[in-house]
N, C-alpha and C. Protein backbone atom coordinates (compact mmCIF):
# COMPACT_ATOMS: atom_id res chain seq x y z
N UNK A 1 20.23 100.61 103.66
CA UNK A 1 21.01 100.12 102.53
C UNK A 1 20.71 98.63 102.35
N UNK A 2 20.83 98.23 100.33
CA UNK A 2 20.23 96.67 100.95
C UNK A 2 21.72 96.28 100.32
N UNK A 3 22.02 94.91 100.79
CA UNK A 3 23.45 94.15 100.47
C UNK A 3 22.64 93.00 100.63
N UNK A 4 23.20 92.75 98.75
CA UNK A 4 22.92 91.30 98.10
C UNK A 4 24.18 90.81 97.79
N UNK A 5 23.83 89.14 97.69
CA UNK A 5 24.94 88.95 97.54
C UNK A 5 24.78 87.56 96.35
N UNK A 6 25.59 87.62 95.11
CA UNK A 6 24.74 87.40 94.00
C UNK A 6 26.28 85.83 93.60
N UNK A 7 25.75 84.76 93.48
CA UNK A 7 26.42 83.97 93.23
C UNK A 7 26.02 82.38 92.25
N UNK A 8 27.11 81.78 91.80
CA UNK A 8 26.55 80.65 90.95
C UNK A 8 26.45 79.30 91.27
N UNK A 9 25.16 78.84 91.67
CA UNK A 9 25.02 77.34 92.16
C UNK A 9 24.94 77.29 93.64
N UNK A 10 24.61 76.17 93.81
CA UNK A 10 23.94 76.25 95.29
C UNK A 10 25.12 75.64 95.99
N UNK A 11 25.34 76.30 97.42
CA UNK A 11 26.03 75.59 98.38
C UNK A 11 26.13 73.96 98.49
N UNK A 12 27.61 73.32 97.91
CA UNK A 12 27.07 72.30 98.07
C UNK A 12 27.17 71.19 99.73
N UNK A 13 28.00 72.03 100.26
CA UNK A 13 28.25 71.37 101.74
C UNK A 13 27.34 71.59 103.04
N UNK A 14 26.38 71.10 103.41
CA UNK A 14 25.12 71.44 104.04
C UNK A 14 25.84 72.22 105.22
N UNK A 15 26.67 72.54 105.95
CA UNK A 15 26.96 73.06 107.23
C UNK A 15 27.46 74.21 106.74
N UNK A 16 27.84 74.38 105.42
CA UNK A 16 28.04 75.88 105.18
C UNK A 16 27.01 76.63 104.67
N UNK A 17 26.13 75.80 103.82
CA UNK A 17 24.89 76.25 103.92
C UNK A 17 24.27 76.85 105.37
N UNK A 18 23.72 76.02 106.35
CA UNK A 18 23.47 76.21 107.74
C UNK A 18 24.34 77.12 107.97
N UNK A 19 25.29 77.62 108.03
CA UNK A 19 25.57 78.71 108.44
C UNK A 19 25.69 80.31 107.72
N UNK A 20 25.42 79.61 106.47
CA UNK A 20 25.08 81.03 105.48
C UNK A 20 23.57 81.38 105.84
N UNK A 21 22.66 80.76 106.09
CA UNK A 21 21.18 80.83 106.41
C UNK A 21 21.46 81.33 108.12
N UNK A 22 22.00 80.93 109.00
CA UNK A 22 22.23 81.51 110.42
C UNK A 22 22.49 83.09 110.22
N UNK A 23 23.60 83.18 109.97
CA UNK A 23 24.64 84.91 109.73
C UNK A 23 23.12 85.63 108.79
N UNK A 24 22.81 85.12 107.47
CA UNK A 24 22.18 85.56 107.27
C UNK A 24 20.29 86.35 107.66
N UNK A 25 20.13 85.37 108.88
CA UNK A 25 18.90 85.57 109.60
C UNK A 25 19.34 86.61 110.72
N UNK A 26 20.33 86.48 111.11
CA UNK A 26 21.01 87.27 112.31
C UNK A 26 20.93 88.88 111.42
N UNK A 27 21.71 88.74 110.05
CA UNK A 27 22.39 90.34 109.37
C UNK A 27 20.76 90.78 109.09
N UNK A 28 19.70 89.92 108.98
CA UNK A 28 18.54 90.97 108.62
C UNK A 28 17.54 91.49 109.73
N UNK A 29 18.43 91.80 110.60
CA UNK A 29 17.82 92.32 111.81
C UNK A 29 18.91 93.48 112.17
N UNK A 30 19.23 93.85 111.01
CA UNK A 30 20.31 95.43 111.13
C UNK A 30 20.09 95.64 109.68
N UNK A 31 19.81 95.01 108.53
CA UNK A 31 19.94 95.74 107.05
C UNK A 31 18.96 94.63 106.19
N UNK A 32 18.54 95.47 105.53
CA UNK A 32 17.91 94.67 104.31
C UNK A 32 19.05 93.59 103.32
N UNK A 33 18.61 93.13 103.66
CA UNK A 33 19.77 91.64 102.74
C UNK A 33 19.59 90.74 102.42
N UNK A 34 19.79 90.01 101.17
CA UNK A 34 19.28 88.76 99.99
C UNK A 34 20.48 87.96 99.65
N UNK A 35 20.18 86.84 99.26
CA UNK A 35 20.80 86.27 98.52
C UNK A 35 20.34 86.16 97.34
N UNK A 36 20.82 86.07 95.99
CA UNK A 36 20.80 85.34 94.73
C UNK A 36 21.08 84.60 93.88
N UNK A 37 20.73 83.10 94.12
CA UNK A 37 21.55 81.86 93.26
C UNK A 37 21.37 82.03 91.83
N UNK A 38 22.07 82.53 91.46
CA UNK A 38 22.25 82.11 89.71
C UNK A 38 22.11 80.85 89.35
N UNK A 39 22.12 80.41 87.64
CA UNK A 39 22.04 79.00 87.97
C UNK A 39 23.42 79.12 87.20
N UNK A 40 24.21 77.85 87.33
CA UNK A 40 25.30 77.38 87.49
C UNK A 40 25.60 76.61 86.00
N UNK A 41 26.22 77.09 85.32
CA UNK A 41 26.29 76.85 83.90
C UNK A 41 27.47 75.26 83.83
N UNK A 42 27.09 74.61 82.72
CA UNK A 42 27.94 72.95 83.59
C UNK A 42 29.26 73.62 82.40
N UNK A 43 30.59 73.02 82.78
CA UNK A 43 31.81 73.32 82.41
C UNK A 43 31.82 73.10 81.20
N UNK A 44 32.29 71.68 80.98
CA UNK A 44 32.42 70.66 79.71
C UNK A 44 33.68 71.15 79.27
N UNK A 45 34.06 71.81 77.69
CA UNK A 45 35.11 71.97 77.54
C UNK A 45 35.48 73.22 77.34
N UNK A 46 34.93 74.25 77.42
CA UNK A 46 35.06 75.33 77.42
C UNK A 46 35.02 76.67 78.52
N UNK A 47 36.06 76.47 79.49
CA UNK A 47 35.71 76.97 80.93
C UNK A 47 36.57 78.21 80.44
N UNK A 48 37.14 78.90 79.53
CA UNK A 48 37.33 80.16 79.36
C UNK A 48 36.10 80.70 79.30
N UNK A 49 35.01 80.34 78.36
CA UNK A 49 34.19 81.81 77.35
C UNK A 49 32.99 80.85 78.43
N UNK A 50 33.05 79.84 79.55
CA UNK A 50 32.16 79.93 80.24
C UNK A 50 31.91 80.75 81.61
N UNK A 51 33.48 80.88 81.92
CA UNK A 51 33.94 82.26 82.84
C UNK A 51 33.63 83.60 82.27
N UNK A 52 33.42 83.73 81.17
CA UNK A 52 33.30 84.75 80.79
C UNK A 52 31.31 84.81 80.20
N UNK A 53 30.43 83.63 80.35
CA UNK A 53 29.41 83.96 80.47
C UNK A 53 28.94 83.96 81.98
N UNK A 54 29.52 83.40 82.93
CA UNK A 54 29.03 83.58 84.08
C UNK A 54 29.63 84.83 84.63
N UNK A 55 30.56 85.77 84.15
CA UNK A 55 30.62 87.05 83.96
C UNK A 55 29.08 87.84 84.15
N UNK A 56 29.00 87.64 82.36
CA UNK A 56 27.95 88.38 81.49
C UNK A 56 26.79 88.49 82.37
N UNK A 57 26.32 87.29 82.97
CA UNK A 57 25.25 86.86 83.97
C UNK A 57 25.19 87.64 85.59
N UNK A 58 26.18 87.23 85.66
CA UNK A 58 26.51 88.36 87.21
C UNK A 58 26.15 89.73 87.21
N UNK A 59 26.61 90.14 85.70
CA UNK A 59 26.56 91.32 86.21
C UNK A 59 25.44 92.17 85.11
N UNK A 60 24.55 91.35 84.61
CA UNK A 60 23.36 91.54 84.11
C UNK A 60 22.21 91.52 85.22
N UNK A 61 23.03 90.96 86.57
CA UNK A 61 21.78 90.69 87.83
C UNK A 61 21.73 92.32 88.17
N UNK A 62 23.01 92.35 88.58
CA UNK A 62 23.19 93.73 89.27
C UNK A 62 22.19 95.24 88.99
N UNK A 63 21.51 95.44 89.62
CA UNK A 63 20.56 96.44 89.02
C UNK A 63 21.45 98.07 88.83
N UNK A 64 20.91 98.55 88.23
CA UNK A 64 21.13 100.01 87.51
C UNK A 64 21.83 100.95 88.98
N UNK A 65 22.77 101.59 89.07
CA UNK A 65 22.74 101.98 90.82
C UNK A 65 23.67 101.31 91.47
N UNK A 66 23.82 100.25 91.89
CA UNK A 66 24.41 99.34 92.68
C UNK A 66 25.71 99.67 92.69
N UNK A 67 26.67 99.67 94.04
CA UNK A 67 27.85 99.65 93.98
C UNK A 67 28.07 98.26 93.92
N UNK A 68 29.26 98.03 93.46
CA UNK A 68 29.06 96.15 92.60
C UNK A 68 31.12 96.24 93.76
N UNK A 69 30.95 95.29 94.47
CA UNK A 69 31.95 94.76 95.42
C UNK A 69 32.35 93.20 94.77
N UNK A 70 33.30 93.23 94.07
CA UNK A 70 33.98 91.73 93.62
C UNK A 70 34.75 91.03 94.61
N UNK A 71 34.90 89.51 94.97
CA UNK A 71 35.45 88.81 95.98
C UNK A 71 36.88 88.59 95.03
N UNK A 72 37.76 89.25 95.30
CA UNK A 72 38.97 88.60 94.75
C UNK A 72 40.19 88.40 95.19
N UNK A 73 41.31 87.61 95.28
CA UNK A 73 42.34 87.54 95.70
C UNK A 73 42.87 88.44 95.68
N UNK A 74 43.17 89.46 95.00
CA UNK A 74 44.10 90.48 94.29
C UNK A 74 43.46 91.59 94.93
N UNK A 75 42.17 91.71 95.69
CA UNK A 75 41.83 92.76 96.42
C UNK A 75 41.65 93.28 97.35
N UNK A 76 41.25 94.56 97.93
CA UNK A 76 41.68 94.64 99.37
C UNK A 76 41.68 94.54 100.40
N UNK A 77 42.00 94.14 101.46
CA UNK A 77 41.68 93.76 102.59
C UNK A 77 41.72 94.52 103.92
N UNK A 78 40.41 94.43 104.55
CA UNK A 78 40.12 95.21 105.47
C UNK A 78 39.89 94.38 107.03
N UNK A 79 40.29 95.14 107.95
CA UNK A 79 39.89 94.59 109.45
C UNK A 79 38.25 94.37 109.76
N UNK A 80 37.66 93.83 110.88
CA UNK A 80 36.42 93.87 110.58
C UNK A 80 36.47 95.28 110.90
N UNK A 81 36.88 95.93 111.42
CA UNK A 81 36.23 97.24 112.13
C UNK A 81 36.24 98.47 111.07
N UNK A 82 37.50 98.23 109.92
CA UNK A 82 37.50 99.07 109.13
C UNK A 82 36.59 98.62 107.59
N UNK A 83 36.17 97.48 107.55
CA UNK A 83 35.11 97.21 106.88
C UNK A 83 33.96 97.64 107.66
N UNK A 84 33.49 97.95 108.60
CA UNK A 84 32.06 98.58 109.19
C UNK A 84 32.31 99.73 109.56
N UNK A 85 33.47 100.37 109.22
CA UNK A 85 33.73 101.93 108.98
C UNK A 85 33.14 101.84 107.29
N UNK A 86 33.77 101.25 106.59
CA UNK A 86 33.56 101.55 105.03
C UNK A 86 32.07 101.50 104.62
N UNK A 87 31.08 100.66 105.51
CA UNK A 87 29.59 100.34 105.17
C UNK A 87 29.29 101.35 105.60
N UNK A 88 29.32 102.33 106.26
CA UNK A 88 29.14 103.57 107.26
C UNK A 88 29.48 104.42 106.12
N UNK A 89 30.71 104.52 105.75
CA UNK A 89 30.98 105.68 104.74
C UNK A 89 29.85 105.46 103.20
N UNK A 90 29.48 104.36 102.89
CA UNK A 90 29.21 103.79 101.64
C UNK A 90 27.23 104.65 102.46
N UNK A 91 26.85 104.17 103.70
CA UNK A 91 25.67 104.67 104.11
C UNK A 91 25.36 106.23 104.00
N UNK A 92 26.62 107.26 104.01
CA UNK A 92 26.46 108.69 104.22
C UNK A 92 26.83 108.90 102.56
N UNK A 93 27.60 108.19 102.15
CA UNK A 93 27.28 108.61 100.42
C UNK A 93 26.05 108.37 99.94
N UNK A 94 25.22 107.71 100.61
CA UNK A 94 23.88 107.42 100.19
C UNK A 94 23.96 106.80 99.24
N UNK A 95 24.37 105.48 99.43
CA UNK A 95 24.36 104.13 98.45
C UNK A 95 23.35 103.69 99.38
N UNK A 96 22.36 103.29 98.11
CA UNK A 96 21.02 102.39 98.25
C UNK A 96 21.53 100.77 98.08
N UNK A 97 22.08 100.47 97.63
CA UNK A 97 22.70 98.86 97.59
C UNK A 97 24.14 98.44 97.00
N UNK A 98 24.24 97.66 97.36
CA UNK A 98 25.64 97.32 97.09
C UNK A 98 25.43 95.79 96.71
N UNK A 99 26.59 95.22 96.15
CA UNK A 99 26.10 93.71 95.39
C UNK A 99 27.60 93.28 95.51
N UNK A 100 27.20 91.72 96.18
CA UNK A 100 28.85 91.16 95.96
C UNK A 100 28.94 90.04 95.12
N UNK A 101 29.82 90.31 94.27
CA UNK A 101 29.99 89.63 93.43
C UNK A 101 30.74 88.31 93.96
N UNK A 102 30.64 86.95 93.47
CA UNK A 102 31.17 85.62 93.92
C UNK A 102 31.37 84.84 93.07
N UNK A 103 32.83 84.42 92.60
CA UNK A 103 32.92 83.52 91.20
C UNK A 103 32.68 82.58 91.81
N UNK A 104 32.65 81.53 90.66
CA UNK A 104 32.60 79.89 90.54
C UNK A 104 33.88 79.33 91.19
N UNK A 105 34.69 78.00 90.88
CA UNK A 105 35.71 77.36 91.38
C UNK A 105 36.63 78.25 90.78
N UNK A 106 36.54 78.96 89.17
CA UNK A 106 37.48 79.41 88.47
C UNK A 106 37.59 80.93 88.56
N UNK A 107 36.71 81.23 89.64
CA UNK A 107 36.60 82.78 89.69
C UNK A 107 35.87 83.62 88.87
N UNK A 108 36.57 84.84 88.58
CA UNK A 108 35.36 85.90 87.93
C UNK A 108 36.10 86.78 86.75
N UNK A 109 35.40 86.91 85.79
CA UNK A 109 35.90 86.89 84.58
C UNK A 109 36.47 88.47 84.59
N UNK A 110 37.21 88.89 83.74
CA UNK A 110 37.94 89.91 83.77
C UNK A 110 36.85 91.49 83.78
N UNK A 111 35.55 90.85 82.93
CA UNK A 111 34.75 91.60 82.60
C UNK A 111 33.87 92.49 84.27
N UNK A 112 33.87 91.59 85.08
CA UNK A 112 33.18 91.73 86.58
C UNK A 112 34.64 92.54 87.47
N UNK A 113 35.59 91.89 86.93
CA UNK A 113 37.15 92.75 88.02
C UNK A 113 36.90 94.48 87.43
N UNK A 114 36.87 94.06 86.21
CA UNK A 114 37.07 95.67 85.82
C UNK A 114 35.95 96.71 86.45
N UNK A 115 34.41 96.16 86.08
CA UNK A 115 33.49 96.98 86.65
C UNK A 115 32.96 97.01 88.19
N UNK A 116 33.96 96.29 88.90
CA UNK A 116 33.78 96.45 90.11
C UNK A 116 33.89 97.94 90.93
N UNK A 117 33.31 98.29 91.60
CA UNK A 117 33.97 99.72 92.50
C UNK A 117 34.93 99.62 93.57
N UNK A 118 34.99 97.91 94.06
CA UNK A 118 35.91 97.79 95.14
C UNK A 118 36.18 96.29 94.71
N UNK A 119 37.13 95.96 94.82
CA UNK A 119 37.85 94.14 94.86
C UNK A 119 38.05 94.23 96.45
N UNK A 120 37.34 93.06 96.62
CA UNK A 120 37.91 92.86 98.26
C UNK A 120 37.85 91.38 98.51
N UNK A 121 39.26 91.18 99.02
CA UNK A 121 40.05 89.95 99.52
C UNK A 121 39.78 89.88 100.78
N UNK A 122 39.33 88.61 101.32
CA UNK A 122 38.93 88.19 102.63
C UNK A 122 40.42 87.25 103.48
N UNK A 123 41.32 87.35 102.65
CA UNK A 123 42.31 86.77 103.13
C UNK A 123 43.19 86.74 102.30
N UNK A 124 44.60 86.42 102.48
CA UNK A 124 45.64 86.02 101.63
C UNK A 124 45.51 84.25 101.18
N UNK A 125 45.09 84.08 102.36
CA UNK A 125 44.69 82.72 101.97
C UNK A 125 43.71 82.17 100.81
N UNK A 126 43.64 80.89 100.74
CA UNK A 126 42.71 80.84 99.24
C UNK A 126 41.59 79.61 100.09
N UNK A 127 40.62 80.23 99.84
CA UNK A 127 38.88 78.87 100.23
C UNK A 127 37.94 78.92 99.42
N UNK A 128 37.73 78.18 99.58
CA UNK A 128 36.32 77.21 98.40
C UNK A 128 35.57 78.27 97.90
N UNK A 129 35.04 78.68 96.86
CA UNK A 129 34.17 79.64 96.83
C UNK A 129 32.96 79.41 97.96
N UNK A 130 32.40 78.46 97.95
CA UNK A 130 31.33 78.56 98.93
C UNK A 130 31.75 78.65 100.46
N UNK A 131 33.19 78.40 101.02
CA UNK A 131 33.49 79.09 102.42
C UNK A 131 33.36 80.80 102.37
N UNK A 132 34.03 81.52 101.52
CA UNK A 132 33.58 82.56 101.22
C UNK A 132 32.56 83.15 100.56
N UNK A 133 31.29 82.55 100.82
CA UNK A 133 29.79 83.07 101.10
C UNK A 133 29.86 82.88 102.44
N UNK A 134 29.97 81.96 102.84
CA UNK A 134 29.90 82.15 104.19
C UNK A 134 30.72 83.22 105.34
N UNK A 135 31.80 83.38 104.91
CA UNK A 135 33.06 84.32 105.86
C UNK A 135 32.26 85.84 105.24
N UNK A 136 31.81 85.92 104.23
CA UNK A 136 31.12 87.21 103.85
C UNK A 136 30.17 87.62 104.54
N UNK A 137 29.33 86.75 104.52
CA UNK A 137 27.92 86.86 105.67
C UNK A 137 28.45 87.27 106.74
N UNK A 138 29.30 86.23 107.34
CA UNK A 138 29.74 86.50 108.90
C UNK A 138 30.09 87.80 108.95
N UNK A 139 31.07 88.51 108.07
CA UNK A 139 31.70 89.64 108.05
C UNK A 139 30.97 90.64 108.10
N UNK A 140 29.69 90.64 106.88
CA UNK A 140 28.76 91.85 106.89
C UNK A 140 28.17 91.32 108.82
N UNK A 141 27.43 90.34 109.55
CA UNK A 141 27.10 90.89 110.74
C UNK A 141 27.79 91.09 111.44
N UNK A 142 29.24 90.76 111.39
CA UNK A 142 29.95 91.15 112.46
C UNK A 142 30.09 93.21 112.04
N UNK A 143 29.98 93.37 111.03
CA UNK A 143 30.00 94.98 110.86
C UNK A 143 28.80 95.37 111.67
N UNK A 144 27.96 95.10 111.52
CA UNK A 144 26.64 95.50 111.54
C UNK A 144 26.56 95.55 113.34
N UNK A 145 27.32 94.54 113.77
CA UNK A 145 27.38 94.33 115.17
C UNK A 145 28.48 95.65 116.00
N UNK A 146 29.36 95.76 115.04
CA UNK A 146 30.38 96.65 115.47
C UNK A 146 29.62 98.05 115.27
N UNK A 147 28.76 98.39 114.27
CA UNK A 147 28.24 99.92 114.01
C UNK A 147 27.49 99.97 115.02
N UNK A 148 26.88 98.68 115.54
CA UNK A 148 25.82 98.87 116.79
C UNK A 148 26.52 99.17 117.98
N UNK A 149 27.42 98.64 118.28
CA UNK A 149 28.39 98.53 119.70
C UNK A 149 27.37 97.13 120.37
N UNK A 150 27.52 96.50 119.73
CA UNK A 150 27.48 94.97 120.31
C UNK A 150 28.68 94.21 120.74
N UNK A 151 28.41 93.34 121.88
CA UNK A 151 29.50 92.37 121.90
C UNK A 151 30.40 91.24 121.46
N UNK A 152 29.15 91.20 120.13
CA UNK A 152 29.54 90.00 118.93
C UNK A 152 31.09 89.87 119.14
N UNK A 153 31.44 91.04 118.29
CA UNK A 153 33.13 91.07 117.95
C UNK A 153 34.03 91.16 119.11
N UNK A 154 33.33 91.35 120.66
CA UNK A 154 34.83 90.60 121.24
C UNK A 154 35.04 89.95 121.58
């Protein structure tokens, strides 16, 4: 299965970078997995119908197929162990890829919530969009570690 993970603008804090590039070198030694920087549309005065083109964009990446996973507050939240049960179940349905979706500062436009197949919240808490690229990464290898029976996760 490949898991991309499709977002706008580049990391701007270098140590979360460095650690999105770590998790990520580690997760492709259990699954095929990418990143994709969009480019990052500038605000100015119109951050409704620009949430709603960095929508349009997201999910014009997403190829034909894809189960499309949105990062959202409002969605659900799983343990690690029952998130690397769910990649397991998503593997025997024979999903070829899956894509996570990642808003901007302002999030993700109504158009990406709706066509999502799963909303999933990494916390009740609220972090930077770019900490959550990073807690995502970590999450997919810590699954990947748990389907193996590695010691990562204890």
């Amino acid at each position: 299965m490949k898991h991309e993970l499709l977002f706008l603008g580049r990391t701007k804090d270098g140590f979360i970078a460095d650690g999105i590039e770590a998790y990520s070198s580690r997760l492709k030694h259990y699954t095929n997995f990418s990143i994709s920087i969009l480019k990052e549309k500038k605000k100015g005065n119109r951050a409704k119908s620009l949430k709603g083109d960095q929508g349009v964009l997201l999910l014009k990446t997403v190829p034909a197929g894809a189960l499309i996973v949105a990062l959202d507050s409002r969605g659900s939240q799983f343990s690690s162990e029952s998130f690397a049960r769910k990649i397991e179940e998503w593997e025997l349905r024979g999903i070829r890829q899956v894509n996570y979706l990642i808003g901007g500062p302002d999030g993700l436009s109504n158009d990406v919530i709706e066509s999502a197949d799963l909303l999933l919240s990494l916390s009740k808490m609220t972090f930077t969009h770019d900490m959550v690229r990073l807690f995502l990464v970590e999450q997919l290898y810590r699954a990947y570690t748990i389907k193996a029976g590695e010691k990562y996760h204890k």
